[in-house]
C-alpha atoms as a PDB file:
ATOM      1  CA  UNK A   1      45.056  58.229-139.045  1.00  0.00           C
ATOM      2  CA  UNK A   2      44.186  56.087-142.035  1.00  0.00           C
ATOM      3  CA  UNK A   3      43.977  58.050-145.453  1.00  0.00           C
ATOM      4  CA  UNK A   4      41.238  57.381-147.456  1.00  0.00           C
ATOM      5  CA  UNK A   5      42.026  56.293-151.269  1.00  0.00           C
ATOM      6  CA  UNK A   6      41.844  58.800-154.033  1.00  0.00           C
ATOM      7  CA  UNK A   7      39.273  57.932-156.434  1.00  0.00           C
ATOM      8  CA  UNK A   8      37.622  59.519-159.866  1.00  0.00           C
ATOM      9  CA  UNK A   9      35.609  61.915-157.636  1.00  0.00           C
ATOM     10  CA  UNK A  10      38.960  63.351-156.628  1.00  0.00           C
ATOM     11  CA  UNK A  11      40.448  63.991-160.253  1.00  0.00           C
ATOM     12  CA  UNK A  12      37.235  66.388-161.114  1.00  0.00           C
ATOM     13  CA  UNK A  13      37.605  67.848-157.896  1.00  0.00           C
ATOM     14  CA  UNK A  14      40.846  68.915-158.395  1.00  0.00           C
ATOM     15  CA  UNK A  15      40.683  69.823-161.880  1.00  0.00           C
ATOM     16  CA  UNK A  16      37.188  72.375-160.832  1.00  0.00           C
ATOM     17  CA  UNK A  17      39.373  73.366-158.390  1.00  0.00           C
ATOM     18  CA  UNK A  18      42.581  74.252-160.301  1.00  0.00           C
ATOM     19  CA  UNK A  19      39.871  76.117-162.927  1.00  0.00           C
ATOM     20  CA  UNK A  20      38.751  78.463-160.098  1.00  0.00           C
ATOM     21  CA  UNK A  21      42.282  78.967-159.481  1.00  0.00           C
ATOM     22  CA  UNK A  22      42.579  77.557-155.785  1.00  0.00           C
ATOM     23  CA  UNK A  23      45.638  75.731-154.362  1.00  0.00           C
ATOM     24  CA  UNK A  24      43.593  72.938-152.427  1.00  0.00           C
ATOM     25  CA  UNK A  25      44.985  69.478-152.397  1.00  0.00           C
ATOM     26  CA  UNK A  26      43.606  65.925-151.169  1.00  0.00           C
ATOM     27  CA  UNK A  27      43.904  65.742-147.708  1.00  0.00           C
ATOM     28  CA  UNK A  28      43.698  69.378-146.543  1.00  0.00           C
ATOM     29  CA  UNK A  29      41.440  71.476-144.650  1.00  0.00           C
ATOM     30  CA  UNK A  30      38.182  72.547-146.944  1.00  0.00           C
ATOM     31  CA  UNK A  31      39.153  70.040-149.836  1.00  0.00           C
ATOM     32  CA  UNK A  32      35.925  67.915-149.585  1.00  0.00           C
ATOM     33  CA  UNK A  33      34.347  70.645-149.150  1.00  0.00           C
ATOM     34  CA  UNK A  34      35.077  72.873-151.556  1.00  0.00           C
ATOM     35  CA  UNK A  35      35.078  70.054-153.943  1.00  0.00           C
ATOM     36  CA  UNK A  36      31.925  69.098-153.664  1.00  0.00           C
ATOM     37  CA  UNK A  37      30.397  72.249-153.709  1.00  0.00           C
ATOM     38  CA  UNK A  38      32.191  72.737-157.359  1.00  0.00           C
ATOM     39  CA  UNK A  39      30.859  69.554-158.168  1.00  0.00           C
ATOM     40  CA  UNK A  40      27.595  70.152-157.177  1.00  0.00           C
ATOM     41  CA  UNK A  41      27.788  73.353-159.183  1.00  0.00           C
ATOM     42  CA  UNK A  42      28.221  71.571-162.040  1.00  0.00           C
ATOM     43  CA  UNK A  43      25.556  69.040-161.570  1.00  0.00           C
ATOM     44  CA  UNK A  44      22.970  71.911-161.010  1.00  0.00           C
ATOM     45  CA  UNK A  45      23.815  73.146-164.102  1.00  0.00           C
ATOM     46  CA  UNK A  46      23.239  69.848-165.517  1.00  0.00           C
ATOM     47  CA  UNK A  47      19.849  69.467-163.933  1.00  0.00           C
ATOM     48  CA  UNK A  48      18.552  73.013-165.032  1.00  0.00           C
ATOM     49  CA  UNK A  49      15.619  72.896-166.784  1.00  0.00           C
ATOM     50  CA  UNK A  50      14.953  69.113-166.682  1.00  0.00           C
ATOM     51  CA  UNK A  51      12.748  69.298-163.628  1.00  0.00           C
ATOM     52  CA  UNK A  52      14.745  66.983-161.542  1.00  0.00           C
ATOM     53  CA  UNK A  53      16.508  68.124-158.406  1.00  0.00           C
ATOM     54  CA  UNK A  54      20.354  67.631-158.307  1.00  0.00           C
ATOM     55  CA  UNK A  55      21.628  65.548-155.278  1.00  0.00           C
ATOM     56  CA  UNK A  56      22.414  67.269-152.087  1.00  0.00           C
ATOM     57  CA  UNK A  57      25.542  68.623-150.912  1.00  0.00           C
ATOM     58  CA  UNK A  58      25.805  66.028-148.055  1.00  0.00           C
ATOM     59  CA  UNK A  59      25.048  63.366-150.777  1.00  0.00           C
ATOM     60  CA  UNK A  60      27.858  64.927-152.775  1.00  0.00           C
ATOM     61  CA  UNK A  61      30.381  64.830-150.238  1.00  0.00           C
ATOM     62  CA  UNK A  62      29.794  61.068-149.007  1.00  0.00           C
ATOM     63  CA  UNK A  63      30.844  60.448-152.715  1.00  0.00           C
ATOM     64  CA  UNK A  64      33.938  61.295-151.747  1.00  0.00           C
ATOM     65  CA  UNK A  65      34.329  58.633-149.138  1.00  0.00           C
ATOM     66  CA  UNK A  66      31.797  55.463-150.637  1.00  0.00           C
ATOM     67  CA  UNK A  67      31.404  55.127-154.235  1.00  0.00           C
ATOM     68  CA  UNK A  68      29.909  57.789-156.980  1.00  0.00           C
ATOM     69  CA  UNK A  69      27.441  57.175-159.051  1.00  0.00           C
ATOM     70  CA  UNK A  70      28.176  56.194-163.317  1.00  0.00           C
ATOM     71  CA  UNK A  71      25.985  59.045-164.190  1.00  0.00           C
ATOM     72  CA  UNK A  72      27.521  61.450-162.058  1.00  0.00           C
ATOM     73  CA  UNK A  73      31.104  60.750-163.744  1.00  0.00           C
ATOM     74  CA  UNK A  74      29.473  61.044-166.989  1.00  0.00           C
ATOM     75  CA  UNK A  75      27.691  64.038-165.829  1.00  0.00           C
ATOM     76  CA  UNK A  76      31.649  65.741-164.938  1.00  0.00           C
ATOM     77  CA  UNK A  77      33.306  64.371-167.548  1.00  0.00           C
ATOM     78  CA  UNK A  78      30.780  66.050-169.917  1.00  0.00           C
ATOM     79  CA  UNK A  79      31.403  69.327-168.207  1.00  0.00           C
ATOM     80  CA  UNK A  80      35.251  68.971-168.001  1.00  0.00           C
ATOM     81  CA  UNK A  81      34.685  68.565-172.194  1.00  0.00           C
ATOM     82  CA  UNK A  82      32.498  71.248-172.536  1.00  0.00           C
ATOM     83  CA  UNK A  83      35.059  73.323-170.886  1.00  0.00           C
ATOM     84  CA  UNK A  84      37.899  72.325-173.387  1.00  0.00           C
ATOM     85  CA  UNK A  85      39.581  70.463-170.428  1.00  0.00           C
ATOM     86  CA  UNK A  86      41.098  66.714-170.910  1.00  0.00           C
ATOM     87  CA  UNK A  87      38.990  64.429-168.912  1.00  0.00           C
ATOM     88  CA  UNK A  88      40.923  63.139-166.012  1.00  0.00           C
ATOM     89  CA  UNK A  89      42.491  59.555-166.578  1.00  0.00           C
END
């Protein structure tokens, strides 16, 4: 089985998932999953109030395997700040 290759989608993932105080690592069960729903937490807070619709779950979670979007990383990076975390490097 081929591993896919960690990317910049992977280093919010983790740190949203060390900040809810989870043990999940790249490459086990739930990972992707539970990533991208944090991820997709934060984006919906993002999109509040602006009258666009965040990106689905299933889009979230394909971000993980093909490439993510500039404004998303901007979008986590922000939130990662706002939170007094260091952005991933």
């Amino acid at each position: 089985m081929t591993r896919r290759k960690l990317t910049k989608i992977d280093e919010f993932a983790q740190a949203f998932i060390n900040q809810n105080g989870c043990s999940i690592s790249p490459g086990e069960y739930e990972y992707v999953s539970t990533g991208a729903t944090l991820i997709r937490q934060h984006l919906e807070n993002f999109f509040q109030g602006t009258g666009a619709q965040p990106p689905e779950l299933k889009t979230v979670k394909n971000w993980f395997y093909s490439d993510c979007p500039d404004w998303a990383i901007a979008v986590l990076s922000r939130a990662l700040i706002s939170r007094n975390e260091e952005t991933p490097q």
